[in-house]
C-alpha atoms as a PDB file:
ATOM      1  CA  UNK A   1      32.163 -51.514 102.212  1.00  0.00           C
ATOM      2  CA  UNK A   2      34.665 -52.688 105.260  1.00  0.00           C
ATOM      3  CA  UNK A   3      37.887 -53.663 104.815  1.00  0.00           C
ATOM      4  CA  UNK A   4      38.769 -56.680 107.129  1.00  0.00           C
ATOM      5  CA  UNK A   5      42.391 -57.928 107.677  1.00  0.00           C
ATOM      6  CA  UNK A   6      43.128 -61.570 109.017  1.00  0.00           C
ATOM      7  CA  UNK A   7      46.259 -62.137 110.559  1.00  0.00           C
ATOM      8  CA  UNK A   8      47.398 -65.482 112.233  1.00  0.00           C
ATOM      9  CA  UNK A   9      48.708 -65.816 115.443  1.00  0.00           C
ATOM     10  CA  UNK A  10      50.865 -68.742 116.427  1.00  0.00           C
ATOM     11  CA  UNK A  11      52.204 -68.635 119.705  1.00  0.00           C
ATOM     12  CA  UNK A  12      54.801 -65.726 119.726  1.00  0.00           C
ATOM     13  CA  UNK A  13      54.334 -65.375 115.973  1.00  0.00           C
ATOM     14  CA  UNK A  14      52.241 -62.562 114.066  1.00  0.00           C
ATOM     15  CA  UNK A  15      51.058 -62.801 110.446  1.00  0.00           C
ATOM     16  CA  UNK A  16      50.037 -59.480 109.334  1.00  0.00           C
ATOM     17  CA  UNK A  17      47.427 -59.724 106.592  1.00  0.00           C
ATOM     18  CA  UNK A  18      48.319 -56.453 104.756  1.00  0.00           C
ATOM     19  CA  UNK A  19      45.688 -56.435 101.808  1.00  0.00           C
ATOM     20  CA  UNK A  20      42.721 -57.244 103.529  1.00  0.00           C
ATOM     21  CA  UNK A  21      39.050 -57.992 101.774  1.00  0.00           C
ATOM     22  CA  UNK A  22      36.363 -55.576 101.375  1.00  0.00           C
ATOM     23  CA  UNK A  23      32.854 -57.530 103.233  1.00  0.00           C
ATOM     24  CA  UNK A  24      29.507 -56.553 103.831  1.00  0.00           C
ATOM     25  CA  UNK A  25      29.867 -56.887 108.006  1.00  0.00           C
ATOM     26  CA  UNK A  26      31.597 -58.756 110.580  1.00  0.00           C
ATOM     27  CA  UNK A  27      29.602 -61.672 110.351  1.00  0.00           C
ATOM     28  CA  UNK A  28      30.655 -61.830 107.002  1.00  0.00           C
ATOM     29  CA  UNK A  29      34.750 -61.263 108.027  1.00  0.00           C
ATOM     30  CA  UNK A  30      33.440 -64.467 110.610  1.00  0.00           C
ATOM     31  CA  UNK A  31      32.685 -66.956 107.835  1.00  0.00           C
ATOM     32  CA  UNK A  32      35.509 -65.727 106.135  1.00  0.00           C
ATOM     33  CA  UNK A  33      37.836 -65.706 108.958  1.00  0.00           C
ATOM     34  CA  UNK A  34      36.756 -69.621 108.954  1.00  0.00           C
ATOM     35  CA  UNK A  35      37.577 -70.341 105.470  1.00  0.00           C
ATOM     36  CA  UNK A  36      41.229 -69.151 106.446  1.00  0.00           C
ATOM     37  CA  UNK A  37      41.369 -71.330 109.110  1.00  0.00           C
ATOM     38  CA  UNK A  38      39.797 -74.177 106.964  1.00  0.00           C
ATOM     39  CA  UNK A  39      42.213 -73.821 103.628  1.00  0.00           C
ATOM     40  CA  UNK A  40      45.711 -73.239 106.414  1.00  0.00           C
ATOM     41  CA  UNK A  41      44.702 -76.544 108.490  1.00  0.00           C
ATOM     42  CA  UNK A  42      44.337 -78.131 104.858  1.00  0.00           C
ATOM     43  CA  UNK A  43      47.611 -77.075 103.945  1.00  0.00           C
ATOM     44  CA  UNK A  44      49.275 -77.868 107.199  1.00  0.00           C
ATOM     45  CA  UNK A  45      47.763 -81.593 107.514  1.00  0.00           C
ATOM     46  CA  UNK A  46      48.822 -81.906 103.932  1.00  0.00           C
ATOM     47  CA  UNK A  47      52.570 -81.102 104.453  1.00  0.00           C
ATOM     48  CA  UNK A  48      52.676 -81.554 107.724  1.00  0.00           C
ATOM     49  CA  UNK A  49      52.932 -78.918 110.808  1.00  0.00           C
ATOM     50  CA  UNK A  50      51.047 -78.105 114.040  1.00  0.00           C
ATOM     51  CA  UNK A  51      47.755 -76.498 113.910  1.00  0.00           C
ATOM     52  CA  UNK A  52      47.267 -76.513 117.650  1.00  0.00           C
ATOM     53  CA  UNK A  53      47.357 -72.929 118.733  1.00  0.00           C
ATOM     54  CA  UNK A  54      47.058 -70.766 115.727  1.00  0.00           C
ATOM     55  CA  UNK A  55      44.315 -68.069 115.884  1.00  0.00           C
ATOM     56  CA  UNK A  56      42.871 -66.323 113.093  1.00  0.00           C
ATOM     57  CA  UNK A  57      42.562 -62.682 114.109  1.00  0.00           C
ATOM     58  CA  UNK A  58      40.059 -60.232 112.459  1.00  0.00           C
ATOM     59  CA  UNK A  59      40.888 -56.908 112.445  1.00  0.00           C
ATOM     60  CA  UNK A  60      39.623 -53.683 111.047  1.00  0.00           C
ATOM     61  CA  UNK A  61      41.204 -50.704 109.268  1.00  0.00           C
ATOM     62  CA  UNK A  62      42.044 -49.289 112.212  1.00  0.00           C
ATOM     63  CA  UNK A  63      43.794 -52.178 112.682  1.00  0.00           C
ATOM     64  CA  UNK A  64      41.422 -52.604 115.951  1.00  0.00           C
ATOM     65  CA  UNK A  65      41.077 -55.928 117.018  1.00  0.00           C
ATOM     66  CA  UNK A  66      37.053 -56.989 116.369  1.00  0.00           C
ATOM     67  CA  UNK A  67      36.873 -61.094 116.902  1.00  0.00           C
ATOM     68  CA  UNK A  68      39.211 -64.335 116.101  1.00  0.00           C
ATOM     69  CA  UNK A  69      39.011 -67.631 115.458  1.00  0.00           C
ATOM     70  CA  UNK A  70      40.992 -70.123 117.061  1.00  0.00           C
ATOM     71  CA  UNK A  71      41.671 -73.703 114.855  1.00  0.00           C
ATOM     72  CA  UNK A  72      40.576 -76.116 117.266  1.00  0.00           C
ATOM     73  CA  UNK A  73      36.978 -74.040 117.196  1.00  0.00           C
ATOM     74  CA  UNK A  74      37.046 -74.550 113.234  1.00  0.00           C
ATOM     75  CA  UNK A  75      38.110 -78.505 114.039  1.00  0.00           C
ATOM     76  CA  UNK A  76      35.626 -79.300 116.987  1.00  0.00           C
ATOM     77  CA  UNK A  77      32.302 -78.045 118.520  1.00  0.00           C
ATOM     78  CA  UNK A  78      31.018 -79.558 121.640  1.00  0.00           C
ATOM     79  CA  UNK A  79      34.073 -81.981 121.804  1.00  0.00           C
ATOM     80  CA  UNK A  80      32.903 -83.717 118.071  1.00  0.00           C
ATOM     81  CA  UNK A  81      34.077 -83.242 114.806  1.00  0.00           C
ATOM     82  CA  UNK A  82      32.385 -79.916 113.360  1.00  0.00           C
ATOM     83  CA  UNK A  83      30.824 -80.191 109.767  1.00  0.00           C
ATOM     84  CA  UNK A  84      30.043 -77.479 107.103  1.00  0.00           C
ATOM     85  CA  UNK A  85      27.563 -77.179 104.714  1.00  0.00           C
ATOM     86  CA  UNK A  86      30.398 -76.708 101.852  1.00  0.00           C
ATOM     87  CA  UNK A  87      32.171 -79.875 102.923  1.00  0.00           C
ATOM     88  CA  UNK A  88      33.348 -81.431  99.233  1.00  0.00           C
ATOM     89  CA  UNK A  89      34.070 -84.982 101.059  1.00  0.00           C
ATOM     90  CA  UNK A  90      30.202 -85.574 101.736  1.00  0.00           C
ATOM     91  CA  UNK A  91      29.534 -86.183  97.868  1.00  0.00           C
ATOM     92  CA  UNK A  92      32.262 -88.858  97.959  1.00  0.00           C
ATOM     93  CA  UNK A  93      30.560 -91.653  96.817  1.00  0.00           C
ATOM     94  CA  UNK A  94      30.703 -94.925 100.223  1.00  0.00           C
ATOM     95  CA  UNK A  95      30.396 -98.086  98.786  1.00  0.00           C
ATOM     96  CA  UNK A  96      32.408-100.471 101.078  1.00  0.00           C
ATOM     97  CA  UNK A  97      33.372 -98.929 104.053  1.00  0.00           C
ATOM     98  CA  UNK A  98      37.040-100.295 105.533  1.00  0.00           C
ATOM     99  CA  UNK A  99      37.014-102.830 108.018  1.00  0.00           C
END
């Protein structure tokens, strides 16, 4: 199998992702290369930090550049809020919504 590396770009910064994960293909690195992005903008709204800018960036073990993500893409499609499938907060239970 593959090896794909995700680093993060921020700006003038470069994140090397030095062990990589072995995947199936590059649409699998894709999905993956979301749940990155997902799990860091958790992290950074949690304790605080920009997330504006930062790019996930797949590479393979050539270290050849094959696709990234950028954060706002993860956030928003179409200029909405994006959803996922795996999105925990859906089973939280509404009963009174605040007014």
């Amino acid at each position: 199998m593959p090896r794909y590396f995700f680093h993060v770009r921020e700006q003038s910064q470069f994140s090397r992702d030095t062990e990589g994960q072995e995947l199936a293909n590059l649409e699998a690195a894709k999905r993956e290369a979301v749940n990155v992005a997902r799990e860091m903008i958790g992290e950074r709204l949690l304790h605080g930090g920009d997330i504006d800018g930062r790019i996930v960036v797949i590479a393979d073990e050539q270290d050849q550049m094959l696709d990234e993500v950028h954060f706002c893409d993860v956030l928003f499609e179409g200029g909405t809020a994006r959803s996922y499938g795996d999105d925990v907060t859906k089973s939280a239970p509404v009963t009174n919504p605040i007014r």
